[in-house]
Protein backbone atom coordinates (compact mmCIF):
# COMPACT_ATOMS: atom_id res chain seq x y z
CA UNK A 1 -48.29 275.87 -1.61
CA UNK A 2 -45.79 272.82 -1.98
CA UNK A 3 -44.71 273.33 -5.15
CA UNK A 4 -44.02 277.00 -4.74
CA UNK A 5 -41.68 275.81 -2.40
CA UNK A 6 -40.21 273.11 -4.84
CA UNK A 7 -39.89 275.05 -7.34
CA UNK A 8 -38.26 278.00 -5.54
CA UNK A 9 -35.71 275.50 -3.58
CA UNK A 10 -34.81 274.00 -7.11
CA UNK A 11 -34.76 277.36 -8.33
CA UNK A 12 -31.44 278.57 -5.18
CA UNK A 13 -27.79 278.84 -6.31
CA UNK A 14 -25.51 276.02 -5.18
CA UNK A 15 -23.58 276.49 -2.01
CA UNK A 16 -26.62 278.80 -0.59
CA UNK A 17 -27.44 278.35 3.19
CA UNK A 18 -31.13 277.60 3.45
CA UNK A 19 -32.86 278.06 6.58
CA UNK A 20 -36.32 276.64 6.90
CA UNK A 21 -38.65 276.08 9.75
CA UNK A 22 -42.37 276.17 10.33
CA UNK A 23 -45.04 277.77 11.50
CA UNK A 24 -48.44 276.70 12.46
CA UNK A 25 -49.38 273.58 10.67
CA UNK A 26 -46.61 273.32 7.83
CA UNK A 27 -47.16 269.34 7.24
CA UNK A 28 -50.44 269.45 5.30
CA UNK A 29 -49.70 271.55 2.11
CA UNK A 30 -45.84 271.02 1.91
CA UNK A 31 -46.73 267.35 -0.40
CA UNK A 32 -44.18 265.33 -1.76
CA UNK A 33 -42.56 267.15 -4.22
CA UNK A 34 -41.72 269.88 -1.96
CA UNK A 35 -40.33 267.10 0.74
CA UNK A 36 -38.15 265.92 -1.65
CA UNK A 37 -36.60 268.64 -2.56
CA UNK A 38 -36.00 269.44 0.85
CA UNK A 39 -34.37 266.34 1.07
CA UNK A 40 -31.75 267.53 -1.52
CA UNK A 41 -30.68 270.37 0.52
CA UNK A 42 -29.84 267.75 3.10
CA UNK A 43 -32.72 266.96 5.31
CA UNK A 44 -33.11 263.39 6.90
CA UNK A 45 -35.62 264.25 9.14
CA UNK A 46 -38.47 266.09 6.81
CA UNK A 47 -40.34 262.98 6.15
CA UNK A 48 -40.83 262.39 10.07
CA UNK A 49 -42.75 265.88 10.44
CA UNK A 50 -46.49 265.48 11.34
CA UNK A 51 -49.83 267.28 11.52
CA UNK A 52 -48.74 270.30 14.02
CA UNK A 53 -45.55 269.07 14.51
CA UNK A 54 -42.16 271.10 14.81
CA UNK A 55 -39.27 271.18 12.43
CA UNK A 56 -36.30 273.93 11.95
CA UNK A 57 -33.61 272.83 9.67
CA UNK A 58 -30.12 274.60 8.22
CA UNK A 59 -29.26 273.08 4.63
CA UNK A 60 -26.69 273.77 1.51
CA UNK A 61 -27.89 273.56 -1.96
CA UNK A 62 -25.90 270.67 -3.76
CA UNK A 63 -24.76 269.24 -0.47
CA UNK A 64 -23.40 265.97 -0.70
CA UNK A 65 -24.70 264.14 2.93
CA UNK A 66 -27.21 265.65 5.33
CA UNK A 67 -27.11 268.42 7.37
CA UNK A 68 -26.61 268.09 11.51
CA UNK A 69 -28.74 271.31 11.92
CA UNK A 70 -31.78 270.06 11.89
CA UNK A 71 -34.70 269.20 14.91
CA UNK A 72 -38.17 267.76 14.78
CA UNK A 73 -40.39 266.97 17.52
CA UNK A 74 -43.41 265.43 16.05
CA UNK A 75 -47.06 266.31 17.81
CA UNK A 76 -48.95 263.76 19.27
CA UNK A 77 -52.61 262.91 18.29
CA UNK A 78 -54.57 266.06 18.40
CA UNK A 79 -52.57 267.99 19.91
CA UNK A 80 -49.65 270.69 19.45
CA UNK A 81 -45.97 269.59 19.71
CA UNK A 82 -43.61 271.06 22.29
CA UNK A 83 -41.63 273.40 19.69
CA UNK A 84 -38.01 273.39 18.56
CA UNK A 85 -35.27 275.32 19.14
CA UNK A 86 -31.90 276.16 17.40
CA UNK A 87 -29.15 278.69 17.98
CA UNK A 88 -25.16 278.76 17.50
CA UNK A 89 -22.95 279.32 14.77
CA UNK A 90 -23.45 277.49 11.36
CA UNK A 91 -20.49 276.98 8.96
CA UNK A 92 -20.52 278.01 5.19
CA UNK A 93 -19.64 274.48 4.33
CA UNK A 94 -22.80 272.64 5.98
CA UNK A 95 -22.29 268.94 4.48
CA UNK A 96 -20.80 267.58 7.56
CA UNK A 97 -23.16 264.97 7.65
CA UNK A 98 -21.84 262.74 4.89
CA UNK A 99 -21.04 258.74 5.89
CA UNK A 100 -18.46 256.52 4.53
CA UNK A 101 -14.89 255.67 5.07
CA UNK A 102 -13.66 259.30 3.87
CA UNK A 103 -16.06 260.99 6.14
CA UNK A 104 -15.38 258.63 8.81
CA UNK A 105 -11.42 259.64 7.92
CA UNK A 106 -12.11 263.58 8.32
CA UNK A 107 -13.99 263.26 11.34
CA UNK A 108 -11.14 261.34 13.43
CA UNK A 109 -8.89 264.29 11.80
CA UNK A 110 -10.95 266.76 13.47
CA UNK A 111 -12.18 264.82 16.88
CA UNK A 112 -9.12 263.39 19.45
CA UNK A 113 -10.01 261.25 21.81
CA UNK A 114 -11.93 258.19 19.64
CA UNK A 115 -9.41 255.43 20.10
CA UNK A 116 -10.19 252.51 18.70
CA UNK A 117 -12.86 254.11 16.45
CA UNK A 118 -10.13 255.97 14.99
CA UNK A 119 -7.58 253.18 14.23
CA UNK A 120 -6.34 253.02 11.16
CA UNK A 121 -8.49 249.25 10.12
CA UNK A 122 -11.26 250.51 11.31
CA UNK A 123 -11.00 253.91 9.22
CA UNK A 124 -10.41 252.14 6.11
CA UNK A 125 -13.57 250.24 7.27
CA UNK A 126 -17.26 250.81 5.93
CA UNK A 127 -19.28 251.29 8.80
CA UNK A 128 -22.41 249.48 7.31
CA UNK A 129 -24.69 246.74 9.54
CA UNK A 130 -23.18 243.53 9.48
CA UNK A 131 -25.94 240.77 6.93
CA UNK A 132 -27.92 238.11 8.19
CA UNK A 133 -26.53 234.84 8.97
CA UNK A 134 -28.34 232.62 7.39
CA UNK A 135 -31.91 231.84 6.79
CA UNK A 136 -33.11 231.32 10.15
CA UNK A 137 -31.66 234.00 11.91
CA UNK A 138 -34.02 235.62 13.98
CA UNK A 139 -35.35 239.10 12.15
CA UNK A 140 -34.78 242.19 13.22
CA UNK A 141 -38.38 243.71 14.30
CA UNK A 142 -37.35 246.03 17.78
CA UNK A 143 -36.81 249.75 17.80
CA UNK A 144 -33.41 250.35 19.07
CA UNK A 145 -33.83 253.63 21.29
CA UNK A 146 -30.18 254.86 22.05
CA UNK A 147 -30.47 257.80 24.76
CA UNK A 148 -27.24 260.16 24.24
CA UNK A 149 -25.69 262.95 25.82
CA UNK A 150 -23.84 265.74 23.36
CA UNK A 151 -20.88 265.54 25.08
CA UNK A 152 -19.69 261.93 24.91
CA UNK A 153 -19.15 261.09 21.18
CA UNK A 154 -16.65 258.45 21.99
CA UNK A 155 -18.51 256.69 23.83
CA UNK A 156 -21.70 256.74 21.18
CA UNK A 157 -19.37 255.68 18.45
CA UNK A 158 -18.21 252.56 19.96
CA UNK A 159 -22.07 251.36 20.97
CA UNK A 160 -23.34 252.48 17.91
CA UNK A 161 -20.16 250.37 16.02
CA UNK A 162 -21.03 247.78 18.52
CA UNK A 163 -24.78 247.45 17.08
CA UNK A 164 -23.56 247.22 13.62
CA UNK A 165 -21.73 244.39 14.48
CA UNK A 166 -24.87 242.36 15.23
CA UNK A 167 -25.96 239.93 12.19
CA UNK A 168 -29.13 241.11 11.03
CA UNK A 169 -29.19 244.12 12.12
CA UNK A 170 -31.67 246.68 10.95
CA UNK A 171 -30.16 250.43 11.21
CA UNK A 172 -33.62 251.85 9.88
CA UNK A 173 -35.40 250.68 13.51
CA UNK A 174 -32.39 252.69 15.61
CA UNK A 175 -32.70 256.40 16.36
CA UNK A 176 -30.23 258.24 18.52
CA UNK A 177 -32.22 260.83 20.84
CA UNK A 178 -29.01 263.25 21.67
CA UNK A 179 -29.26 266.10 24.63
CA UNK A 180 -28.59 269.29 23.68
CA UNK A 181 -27.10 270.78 20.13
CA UNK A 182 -23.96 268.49 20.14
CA UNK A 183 -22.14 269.18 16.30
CA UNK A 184 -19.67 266.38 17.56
CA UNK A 185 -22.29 263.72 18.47
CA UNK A 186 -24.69 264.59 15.79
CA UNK A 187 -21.43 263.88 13.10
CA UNK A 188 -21.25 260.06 14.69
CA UNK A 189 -24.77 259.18 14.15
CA UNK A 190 -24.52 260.65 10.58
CA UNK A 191 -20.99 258.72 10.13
CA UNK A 192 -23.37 255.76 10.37
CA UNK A 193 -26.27 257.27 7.97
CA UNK A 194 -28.85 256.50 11.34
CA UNK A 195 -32.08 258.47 12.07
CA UNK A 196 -31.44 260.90 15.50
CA UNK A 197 -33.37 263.41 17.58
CA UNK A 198 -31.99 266.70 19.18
CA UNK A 199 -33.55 268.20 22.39
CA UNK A 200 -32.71 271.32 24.02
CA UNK A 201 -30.93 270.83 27.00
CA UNK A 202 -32.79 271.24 30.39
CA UNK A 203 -31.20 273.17 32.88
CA UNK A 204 -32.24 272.38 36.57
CA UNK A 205 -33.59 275.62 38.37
CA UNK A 206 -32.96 273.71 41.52
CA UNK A 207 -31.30 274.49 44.55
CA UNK A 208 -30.14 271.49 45.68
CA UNK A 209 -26.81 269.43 45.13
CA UNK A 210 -25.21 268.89 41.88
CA UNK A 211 -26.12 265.09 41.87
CA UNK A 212 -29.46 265.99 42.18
CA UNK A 213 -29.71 269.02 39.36
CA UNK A 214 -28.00 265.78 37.00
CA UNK A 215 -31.05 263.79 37.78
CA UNK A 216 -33.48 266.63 36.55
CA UNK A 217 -31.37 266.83 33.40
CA UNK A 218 -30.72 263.00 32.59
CA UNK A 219 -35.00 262.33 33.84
CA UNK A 220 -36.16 265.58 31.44
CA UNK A 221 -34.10 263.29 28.42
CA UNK A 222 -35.31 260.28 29.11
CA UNK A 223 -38.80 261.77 29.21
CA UNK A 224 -38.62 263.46 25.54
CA UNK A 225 -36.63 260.59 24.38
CA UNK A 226 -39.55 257.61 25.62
CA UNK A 227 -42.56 259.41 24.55
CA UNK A 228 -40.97 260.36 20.69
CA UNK A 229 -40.31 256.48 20.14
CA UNK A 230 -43.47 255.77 20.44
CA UNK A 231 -44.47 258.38 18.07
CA UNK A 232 -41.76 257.68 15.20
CA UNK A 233 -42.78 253.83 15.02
CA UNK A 234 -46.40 254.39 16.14
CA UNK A 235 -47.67 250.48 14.85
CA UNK A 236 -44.94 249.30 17.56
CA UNK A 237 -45.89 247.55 21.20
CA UNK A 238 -42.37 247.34 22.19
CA UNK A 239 -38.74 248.98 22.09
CA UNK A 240 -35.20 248.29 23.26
CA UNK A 241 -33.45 251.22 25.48
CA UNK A 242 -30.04 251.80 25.35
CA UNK A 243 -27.34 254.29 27.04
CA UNK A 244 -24.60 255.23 24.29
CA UNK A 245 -22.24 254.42 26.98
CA UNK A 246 -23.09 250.70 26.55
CA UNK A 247 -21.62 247.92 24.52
CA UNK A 248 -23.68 244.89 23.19
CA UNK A 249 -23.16 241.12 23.37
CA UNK A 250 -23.44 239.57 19.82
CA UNK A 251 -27.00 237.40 20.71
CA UNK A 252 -28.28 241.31 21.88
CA UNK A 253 -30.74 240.87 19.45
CA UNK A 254 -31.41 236.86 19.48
CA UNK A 255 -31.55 237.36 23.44
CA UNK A 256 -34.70 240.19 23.66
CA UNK A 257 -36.39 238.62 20.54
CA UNK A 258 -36.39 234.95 21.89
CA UNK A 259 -37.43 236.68 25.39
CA UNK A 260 -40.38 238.77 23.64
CA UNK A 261 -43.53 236.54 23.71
CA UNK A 262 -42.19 236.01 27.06
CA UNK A 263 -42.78 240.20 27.68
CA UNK A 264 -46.45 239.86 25.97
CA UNK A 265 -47.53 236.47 27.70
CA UNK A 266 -46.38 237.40 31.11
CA UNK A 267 -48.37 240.06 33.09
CA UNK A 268 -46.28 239.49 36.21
CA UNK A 269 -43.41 241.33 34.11
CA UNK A 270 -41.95 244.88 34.30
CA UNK A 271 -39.29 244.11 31.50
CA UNK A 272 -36.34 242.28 30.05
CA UNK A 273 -33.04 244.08 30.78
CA UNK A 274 -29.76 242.64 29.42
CA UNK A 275 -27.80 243.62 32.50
CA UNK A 276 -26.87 241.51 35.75
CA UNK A 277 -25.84 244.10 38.22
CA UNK A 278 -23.57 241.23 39.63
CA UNK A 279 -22.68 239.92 36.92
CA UNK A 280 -18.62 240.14 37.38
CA UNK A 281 -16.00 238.49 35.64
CA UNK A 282 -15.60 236.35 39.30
CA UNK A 283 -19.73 236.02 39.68
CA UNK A 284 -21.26 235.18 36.73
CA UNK A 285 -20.34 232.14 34.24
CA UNK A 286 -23.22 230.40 32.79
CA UNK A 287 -24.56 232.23 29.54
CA UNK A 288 -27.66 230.39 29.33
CA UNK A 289 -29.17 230.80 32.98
CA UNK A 290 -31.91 233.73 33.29
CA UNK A 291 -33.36 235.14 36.59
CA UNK A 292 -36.84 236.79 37.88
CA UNK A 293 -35.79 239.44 39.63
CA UNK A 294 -38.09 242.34 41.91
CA UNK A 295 -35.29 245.21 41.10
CA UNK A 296 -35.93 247.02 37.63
CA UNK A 297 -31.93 246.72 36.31
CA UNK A 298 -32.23 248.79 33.10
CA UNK A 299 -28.78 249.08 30.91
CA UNK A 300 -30.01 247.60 28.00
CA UNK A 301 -34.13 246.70 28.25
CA UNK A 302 -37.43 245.80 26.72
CA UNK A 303 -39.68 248.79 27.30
CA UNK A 304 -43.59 248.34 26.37
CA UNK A 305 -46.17 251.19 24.53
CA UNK A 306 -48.26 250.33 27.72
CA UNK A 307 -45.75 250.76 30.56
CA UNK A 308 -44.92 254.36 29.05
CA UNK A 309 -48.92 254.88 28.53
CA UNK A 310 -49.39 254.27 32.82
CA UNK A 311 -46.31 255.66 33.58
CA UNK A 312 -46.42 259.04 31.64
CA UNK A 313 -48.54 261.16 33.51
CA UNK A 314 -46.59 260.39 36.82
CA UNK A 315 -43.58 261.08 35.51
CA UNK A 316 -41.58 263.65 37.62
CA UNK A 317 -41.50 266.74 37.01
CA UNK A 318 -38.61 268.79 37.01
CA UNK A 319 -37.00 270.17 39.11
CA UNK A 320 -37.11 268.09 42.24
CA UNK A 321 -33.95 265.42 42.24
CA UNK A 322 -36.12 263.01 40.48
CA UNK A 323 -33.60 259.91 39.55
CA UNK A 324 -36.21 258.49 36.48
CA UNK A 325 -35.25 255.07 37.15
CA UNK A 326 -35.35 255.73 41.06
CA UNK A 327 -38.67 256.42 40.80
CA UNK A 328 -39.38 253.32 38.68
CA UNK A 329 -38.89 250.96 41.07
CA UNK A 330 -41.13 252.45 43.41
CA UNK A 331 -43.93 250.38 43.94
CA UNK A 332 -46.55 253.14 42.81
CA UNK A 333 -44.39 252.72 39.52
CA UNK A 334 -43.66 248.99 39.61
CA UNK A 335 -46.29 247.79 41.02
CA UNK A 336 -44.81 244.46 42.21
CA UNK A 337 -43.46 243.25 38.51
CA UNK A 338 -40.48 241.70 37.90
CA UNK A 339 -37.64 241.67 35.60
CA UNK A 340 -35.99 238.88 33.87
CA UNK A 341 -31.86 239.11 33.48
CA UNK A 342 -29.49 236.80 32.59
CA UNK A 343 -26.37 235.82 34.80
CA UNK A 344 -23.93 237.02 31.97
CA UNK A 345 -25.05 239.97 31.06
CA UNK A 346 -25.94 240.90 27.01
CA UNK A 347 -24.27 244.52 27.83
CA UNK A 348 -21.41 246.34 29.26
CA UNK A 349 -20.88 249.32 30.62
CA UNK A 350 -18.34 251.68 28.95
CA UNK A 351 -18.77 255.20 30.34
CA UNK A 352 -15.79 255.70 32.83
CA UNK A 353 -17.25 259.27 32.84
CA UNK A 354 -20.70 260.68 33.39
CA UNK A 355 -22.91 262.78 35.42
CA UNK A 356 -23.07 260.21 38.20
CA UNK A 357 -19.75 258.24 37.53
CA UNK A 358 -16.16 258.90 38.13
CA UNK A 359 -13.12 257.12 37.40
CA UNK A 360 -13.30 255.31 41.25
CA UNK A 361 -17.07 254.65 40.64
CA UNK A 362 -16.23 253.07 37.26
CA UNK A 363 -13.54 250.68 38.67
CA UNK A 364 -14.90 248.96 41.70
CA UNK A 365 -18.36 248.76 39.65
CA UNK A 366 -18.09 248.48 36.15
CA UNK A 367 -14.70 247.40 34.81
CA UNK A 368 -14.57 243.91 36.07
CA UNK A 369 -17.74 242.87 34.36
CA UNK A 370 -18.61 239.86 32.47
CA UNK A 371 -20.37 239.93 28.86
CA UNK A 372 -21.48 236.90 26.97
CA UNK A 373 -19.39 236.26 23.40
CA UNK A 374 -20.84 233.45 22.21
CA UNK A 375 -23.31 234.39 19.11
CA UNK A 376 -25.10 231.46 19.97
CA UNK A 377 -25.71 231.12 23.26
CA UNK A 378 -28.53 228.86 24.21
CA UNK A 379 -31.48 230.40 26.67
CA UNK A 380 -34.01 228.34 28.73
CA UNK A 381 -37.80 227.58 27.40
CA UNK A 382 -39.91 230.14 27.54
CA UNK A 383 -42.09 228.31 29.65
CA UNK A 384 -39.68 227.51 32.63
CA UNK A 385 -39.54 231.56 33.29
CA UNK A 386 -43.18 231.75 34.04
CA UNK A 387 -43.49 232.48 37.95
CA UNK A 388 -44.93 229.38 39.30
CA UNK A 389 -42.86 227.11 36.94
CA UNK A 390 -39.62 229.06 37.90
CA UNK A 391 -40.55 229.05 41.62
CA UNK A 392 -40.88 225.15 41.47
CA UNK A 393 -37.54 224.33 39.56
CA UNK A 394 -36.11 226.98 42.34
CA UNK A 395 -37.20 224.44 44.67
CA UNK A 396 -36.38 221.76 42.85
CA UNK A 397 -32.70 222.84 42.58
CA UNK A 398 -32.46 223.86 46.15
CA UNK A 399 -33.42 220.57 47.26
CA UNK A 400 -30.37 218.70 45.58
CA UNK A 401 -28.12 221.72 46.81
CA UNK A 402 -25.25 221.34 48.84
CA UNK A 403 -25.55 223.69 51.96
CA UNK A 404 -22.62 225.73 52.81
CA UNK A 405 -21.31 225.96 56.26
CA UNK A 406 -23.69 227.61 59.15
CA UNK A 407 -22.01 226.41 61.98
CA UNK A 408 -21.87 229.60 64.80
CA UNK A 409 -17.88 230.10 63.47
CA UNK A 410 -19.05 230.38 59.45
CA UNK A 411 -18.32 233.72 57.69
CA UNK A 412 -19.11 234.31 54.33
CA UNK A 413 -16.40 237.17 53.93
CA UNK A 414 -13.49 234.79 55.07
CA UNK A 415 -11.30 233.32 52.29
CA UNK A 416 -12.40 229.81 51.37
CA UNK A 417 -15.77 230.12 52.38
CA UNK A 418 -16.85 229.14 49.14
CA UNK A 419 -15.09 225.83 48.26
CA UNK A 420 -13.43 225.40 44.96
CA UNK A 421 -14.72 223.05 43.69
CA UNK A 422 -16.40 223.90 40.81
CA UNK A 423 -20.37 223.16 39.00
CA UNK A 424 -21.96 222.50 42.23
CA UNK A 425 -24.75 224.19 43.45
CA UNK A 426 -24.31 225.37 47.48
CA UNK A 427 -26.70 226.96 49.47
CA UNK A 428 -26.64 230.24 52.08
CA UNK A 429 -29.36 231.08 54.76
CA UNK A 430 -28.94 234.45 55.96
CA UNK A 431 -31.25 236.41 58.61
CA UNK A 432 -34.21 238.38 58.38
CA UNK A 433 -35.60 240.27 60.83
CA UNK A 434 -38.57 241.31 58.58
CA UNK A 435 -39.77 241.05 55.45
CA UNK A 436 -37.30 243.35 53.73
CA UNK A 437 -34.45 242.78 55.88
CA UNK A 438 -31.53 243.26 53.43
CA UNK A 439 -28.90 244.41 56.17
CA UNK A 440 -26.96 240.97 56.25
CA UNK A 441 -27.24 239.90 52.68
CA UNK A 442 -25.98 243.41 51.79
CA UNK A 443 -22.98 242.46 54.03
CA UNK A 444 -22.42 239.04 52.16
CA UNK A 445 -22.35 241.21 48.50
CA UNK A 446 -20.16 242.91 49.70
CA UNK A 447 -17.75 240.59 51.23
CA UNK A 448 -17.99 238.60 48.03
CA UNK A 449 -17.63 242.06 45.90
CA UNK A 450 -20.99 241.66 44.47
CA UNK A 451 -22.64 245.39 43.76
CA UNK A 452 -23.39 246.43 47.51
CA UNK A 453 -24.93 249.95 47.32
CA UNK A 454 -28.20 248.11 48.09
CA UNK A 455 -28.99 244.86 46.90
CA UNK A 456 -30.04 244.07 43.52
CA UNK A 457 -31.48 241.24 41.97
CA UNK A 458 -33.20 239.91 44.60
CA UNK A 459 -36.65 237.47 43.96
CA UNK A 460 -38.83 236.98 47.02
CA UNK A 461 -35.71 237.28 49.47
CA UNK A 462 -33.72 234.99 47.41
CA UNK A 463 -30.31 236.53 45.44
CA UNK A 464 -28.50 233.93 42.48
CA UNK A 465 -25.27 234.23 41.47
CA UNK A 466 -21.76 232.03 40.88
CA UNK A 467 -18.82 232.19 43.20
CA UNK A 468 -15.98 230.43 41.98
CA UNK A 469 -17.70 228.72 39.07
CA UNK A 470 -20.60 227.60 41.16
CA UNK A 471 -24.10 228.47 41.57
CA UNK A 472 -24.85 230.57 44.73
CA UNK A 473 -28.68 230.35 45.98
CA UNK A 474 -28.95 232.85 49.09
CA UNK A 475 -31.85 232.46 50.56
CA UNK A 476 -33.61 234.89 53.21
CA UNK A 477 -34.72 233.24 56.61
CA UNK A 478 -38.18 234.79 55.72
CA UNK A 479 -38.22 233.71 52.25
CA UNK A 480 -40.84 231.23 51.02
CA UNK A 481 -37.84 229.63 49.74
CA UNK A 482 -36.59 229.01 53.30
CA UNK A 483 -39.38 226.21 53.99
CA UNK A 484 -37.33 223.75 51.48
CA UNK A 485 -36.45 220.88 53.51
CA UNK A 486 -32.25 221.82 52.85
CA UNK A 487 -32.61 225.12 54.95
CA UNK A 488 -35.75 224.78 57.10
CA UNK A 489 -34.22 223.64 60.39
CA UNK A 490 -31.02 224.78 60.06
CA UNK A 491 -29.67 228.55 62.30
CA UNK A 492 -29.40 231.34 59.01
CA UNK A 493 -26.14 233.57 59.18
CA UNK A 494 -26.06 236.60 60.82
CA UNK A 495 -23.49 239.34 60.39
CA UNK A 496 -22.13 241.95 62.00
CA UNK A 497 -24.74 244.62 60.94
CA UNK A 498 -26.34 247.99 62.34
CA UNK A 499 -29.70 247.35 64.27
CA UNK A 500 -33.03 248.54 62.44
């Protein structure tokens, strides 16, 4: 009875350890009053336990903040949840969860390694969301989904920091899903009083390379972590995803709510990511372009209730070397959609280390990046991003372009090749022996040090981006593109490439 259980929690000592969890159905007799005072013993995650859902939870009687030992995985419709499970050692003193500038000062007392997050001005700091700015700032209606590891606090505290930065911003609609029983990463979401999730860590039974075990691990988290959202904010169509190893541009929010009736109107769309996977300080300039783009970039992206509903059953199982967002962009999974990004990306990548990055990896693909700073940057219509509207101003734009040399001497990976001169628009034609022929673009990324572990961003063989402040349009010699009247008669560039 729930307020048998109120009455005996009221009823403990101060400073007793209470261990709760459930069994069977717990949700339907516990009631308000017994939630509540469950609450006081430092629960934030009580009121988010369902009809057969899960819950364990470690609390202190006259705590001050709330407790990081606690897990819920709420049941979906009908059926039984998953389970939770909790084991390790649990201090006498529990309230490690309280927020505010003196917890924020006893945590960097404890923790080495924070930087920044640890400076003095930012300690003496409250780390509260940043208010509107004025009345017709956009409101703040997204789930933020921020998908954490338990081993990279630092990295979590500056992209959670970086969130609260954004005017507007509503910390109620983020939740932190964290892998594994991280204490350190679990005290940086509660520095900032936000909702999280803990999962039990998978561990790969596989036999194959390292690399591949990671992908089981990272795939298993994204899997919990996309199907809970959906649960926690069940009246919600649509979500943001975010690594905790990512920083965010200050329009982050403006940029995926002006793009959203884009998302709902447009059928021919997979998502909205924030990320140009060219988009280097020396290839990306112009803050209010967007591209269409085949390649599912991710880093920062509008996810959908009804991509997750057809996707969900495929998703792979472990433990086979799955890479989640490998499998994506396989055309069983993407089914010929596209994805709109924006040539200065809304995000930037942080995590120097990872399971699948290094310190080499990090700086010849992630350091030199670009990331818009202006608050208000202005985007395109709506309209113009539709696919026949963007495929005739492609046209359009390639018809007034100037074409860069072709002659049988032209290389696009000598110095120069690219004049100067800067705010023009200049063409390339490069081969194709078939449809997806990427072997001699792939050489012209990475000539001009564009990402060149395959080629990304591509839209019906044609790849945008800005070489010494002006607009690059390479165009594939089997690209519907390649019928404008600038490129149609001329010989496309061939490289020195491996034969198919």
């Amino acid at each position: 009875d729930g307020a048998e259980v109120a009455e005996f929690l009221d009823g403990v000592n101060d400073g007793r350890l209470v261990v709760m969890s459930t069994a069977d159905d717990a949700s339907y007799r516990l009631g308000d009053q017994a939630r509540a005072s469950i609450r006081r013993l430092g629960s934030a995650k009580i009121d988010s336990l369902n009809f057969r859902g899960s819950w364990v939870f470690v609390g202190q009687k006259g705590m001050k903040g709330t407790s990081i030992y606690e897990l819920v995985d709420p049941a979906e419709l009908g059926l039984w949840s998953n389970g939770v499970e909790f084991s390790g050692c649990v201090p006498i003193q529990v309230d490690a969860g309280q927020f505010g500038p003196a917890a924020h000062r006893s945590f960097c007392q404890w923790y080495e390694g924070y930087g920044p997050f640890c400076s003095v001005e930012r300690v003496s700091m409250p780390l509260t969301p940043a208010p509107p700015l004025g009345t017709t700032r956009i409101r703040h209606t997204l789930p933020i989904t921020v998908i954490a590891s338990s081993q990279r606090g630092r990295y979590l505290a500056e992209c959670l920091q970086s969130l609260f930065s954004l005017p507007g911003i509503n910390s109620s609609l983020i939740t932190v899903f964290i892998d594994g029983f991280g204490v350190e990463a679990q005290r940086v979401v509660n520095l900032f009083d936000l909702r999280s999730v803990m999962f039990p860590k998978v561990k790969s039974t596989s036999s194959m390379e390292q690399i591949f075990k990671n992908a089981d691990v990272v795939a298993a988290h994204y899997f919990r972590s996309l199907n809970t959202i959906w649960q926690l904010y069940p009246l919600d169509e649509y979500a943001i995803v975010l690594e905790e190893d990512l920083i965010v541009a200050p329009d982050f929010l403006s940029y995926f709510h002006y793009l959203l009736p884009l998302m709902k109107a447009d059928k021919t769309l997979l998502t909205v990511s924030a990320w140009n996977d060219n988009g280097y300080l020396h290839a990306s300039s112009n803050n209010t372009l967007l591209y269409r783009s085949e390649f599912f970039a991710g880093l920062g992206w509008l996810f959908s209730r009804s991509l997750w509903l057809e996707i969900k059953g495929k998703w792979p199982p472990c433990c086979y070397g799955w890479s989640w967002d490998l499998w994506l962009r396989e055309p069983a999974q993407c089914k010929h959609r596209h994805t709109i990004y924006p040539d200065v990306s809304r995000t930037y990548h942080i995590g120097r280390n990872g399971l699948n990055v290094n310190g080499y990896y990090f700086d010849h693909y992630f350091r030199d990046r670009a990331i818009n700073k202006d608050p208000a940057a202005m985007l395109p219509p709506i309209d113009s991003m539709f696919p026949a509207a963007y495929d005739n101003n492609l046209n359009k734009l390639l018809s007034s372009a100037k074409l860069l040399s072709h002659d049988s001497s032209a290389n696009p990976c000598q110095k120069g090749y690219v004049p100067k001169s800067q705010g023009s628009v200049f063409v390339i034609l490069y081969q194709q022996d078939k449809l997806d022929d990427v072997r001699h673009i792939q050489k012209i990324c990475s000539c001009l040090k564009l990402w060149d572990l395959g080629v990304r961003g591509l839209y019906k063989g044609v790849l945008r981006f800005h070489y010494n402040n002006n607009h690059i349009i390479a165009v594939g010699s089997l690209s519907p593109f390649a019928q404008n009247k600038v490129v149609s008669d001329i010989e496309p560039i061939r490289m020195k490439v491996q034969k198919t």
